[in-house]
Protein backbone atom coordinates (compact mmCIF):
# COMPACT_ATOMS: atom_id res chain seq x y z
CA UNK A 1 0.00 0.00 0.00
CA UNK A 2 1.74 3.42 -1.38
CA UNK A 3 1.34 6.22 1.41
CA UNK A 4 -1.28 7.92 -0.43
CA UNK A 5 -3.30 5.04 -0.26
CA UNK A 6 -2.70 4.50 3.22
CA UNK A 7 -3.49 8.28 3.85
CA UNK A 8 -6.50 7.82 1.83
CA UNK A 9 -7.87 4.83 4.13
CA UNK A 10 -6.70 6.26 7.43
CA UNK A 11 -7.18 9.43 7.25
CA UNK A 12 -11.45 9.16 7.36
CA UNK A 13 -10.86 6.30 9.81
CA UNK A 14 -8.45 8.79 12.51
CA UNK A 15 -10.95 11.80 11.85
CA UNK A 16 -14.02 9.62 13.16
CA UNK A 17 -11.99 8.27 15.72
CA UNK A 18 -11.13 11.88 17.04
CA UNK A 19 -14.76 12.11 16.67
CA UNK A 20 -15.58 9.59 19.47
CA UNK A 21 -16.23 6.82 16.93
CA UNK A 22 -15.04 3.53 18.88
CA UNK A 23 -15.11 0.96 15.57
CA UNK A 24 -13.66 3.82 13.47
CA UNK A 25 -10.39 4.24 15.98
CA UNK A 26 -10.59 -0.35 16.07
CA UNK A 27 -10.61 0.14 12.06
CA UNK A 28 -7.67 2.84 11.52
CA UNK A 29 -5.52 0.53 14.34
CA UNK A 30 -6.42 -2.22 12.38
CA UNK A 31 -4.94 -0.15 9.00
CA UNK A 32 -2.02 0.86 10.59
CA UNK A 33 -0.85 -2.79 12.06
CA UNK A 34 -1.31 -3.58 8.82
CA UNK A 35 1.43 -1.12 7.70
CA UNK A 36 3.54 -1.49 10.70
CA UNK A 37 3.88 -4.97 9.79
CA UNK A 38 4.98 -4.25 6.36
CA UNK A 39 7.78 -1.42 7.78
CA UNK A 40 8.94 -3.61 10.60
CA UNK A 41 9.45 -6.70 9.16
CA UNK A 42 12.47 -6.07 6.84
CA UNK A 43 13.74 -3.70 9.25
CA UNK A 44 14.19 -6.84 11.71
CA UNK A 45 15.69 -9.15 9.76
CA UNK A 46 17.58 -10.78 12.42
CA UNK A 47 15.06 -10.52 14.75
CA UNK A 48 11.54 -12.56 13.35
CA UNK A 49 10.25 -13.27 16.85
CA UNK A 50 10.30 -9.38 17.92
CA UNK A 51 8.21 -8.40 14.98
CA UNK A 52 4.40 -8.64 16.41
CA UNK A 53 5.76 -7.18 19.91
CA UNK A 54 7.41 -4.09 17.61
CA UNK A 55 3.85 -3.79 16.16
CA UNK A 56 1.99 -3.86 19.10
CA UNK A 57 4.35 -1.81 20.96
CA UNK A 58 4.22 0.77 18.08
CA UNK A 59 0.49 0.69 18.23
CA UNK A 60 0.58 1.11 22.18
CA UNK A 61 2.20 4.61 21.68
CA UNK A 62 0.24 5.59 18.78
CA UNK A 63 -2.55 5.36 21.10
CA UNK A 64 -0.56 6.95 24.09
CA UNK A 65 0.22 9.66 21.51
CA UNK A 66 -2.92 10.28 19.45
CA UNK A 67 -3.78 13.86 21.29
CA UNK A 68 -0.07 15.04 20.23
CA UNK A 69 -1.53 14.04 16.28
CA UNK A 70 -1.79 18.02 15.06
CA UNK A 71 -5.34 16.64 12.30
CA UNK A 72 -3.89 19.80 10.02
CA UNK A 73 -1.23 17.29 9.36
CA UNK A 74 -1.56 13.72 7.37
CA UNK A 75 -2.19 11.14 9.85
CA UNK A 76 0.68 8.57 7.80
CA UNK A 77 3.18 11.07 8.80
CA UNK A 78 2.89 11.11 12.20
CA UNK A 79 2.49 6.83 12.70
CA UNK A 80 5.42 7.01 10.49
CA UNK A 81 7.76 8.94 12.91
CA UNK A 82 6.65 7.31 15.48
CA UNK A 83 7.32 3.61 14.16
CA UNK A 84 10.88 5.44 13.17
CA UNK A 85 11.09 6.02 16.96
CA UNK A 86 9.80 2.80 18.43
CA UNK A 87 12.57 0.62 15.70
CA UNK A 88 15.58 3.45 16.97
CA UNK A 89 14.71 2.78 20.72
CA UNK A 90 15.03 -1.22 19.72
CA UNK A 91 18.26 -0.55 18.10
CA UNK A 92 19.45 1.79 21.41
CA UNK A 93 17.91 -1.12 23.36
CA UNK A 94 19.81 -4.21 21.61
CA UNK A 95 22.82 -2.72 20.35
CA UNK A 96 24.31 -2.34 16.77
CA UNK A 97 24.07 -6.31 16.34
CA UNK A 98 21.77 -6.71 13.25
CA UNK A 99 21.29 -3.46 12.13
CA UNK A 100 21.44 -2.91 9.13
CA UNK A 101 21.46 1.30 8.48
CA UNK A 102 19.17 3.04 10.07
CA UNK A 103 15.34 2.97 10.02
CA UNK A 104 14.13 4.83 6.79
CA UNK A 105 10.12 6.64 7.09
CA UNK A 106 8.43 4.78 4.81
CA UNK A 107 8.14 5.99 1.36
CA UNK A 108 10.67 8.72 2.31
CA UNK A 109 8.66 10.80 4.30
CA UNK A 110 10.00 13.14 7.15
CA UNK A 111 8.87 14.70 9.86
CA UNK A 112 10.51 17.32 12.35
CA UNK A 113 8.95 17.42 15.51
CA UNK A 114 8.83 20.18 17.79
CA UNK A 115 11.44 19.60 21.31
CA UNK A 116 8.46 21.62 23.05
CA UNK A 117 5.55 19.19 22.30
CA UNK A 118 7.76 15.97 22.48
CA UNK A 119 8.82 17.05 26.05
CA UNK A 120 4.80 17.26 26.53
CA UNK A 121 3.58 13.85 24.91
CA UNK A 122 6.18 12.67 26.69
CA UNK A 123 4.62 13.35 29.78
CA UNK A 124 1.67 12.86 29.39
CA UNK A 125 2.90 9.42 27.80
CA UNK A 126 4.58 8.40 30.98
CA UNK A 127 1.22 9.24 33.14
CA UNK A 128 -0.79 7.34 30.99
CA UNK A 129 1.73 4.30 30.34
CA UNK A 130 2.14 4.01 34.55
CA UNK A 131 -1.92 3.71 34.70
CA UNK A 132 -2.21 1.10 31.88
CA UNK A 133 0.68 -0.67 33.43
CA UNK A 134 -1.09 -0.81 36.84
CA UNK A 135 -4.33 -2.56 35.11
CA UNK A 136 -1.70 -5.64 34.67
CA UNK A 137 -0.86 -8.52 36.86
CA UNK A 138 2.18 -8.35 38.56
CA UNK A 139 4.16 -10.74 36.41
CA UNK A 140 3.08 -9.08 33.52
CA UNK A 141 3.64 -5.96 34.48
CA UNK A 142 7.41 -6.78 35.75
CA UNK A 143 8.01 -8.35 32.47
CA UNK A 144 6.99 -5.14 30.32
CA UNK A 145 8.71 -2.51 32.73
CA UNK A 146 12.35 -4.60 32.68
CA UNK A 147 11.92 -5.58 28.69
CA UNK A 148 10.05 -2.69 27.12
CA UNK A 149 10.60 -0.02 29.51
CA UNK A 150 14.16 0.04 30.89
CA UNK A 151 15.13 -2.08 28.23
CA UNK A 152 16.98 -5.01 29.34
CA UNK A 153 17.71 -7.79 27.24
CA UNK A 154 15.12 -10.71 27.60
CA UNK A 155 18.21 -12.97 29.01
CA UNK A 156 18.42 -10.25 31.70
CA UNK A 157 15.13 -9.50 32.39
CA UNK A 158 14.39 -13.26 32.61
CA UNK A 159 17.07 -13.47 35.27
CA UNK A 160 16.37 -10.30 37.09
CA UNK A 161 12.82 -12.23 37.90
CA UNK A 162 14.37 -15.70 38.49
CA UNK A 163 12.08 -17.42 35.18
CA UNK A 164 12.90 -18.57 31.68
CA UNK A 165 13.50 -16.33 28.68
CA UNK A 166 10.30 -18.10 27.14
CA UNK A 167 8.19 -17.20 29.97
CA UNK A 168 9.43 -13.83 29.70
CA UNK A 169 8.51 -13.33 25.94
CA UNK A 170 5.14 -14.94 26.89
CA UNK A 171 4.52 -12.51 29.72
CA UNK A 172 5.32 -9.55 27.88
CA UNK A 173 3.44 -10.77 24.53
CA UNK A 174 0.61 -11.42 26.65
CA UNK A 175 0.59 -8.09 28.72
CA UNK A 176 1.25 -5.86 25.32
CA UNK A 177 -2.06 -7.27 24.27
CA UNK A 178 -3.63 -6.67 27.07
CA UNK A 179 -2.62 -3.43 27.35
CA UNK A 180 -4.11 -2.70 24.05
CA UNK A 181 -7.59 -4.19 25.18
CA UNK A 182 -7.44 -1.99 28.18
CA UNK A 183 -5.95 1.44 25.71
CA UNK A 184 -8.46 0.48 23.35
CA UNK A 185 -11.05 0.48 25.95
CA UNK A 186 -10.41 4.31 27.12
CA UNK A 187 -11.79 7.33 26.44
């Protein structure tokens, strides 16, 4: 799907969503996974099993984000930068090993985003990640905090709570969805 396209589908989608339209915001989420899926993958070559997680972690901020979207401003922009953002914190987070250059906006789109309103979102980004987090069980929320938060390897993580590195991945898997049930599920 060419970024027009995308535009084209998301935009109505993100404008009825803003609206207070419930199945509108499920649809556009739904259009952008879509996307994400199709910018992450390649990106994580040497990484197949973190692709889903990137997704729904991507999706998890576009939702923590989505009052910073400015709506004079195409909508595939803005989920753009901020899968950009998500796949530079992974590389940050891992290390150099696997990269291969650094993450391109799809279809060569930019965006330069104001130090001013990041500083805000990310506020407000914090306050509303701590009260997702806290609609987790413990386990869950452990996992996600160590892995996604601080960003410790899984082996470390794993350790740090005395279980296996599958467990881990499990926990965390399991709590990023349900912390999209619960995002999806707020105001």
């Amino acid at each position: 799907m060419v970024t027009e396209e995308f535009e084209r589908r998301l935009a109505p989608l993100w404008q009825a969503a803003r609206d207070g339209d419930e199945v509108a915001y499920r649809a556009a989420l739904s259009v952008i996974a879509l996307r994400l899926r199709a910018y992450v993958r390649p990106r994580m070559v040497g990484l197949p099993d973190d692709v889903e997680d990137m997704v729904q972690e991507t999706l998890l901020a576009i939702h923590l984000k989505r009052a910073t979207h400015d709506p004079s401003l195409p909508v595939s922009n803005w989920v753009h930068a901020i899968a950009r953002y998500r796949l530079t914190d992974l590389y940050r987070r891992r290390g150099r090993r696997g990269r291969r250059g650094h993450p391109e906006p799809l279809d060569g789109l930019e965006i330069e985003a104001d130090a001013d309103s990041e500083g805000v979102a990310a506020s407000f980004a914090r306050r509303d990640l701590g009260r997702l987090l806290d609609a987790l069980p413990l386990g869950q929320r452990q996992a996600i905090e160590l892995v996604k938060v601080q960003g410790l390897s899984t082996d470390e993580a794993a350790a740090a709570m005395g279980i296996t590195v599958s467990t881990l991945k499990v926990r965390v898997h399991r709590g990023l969805q349900r912390l999209m049930q619960v995002a999806r599920s707020e105001p």
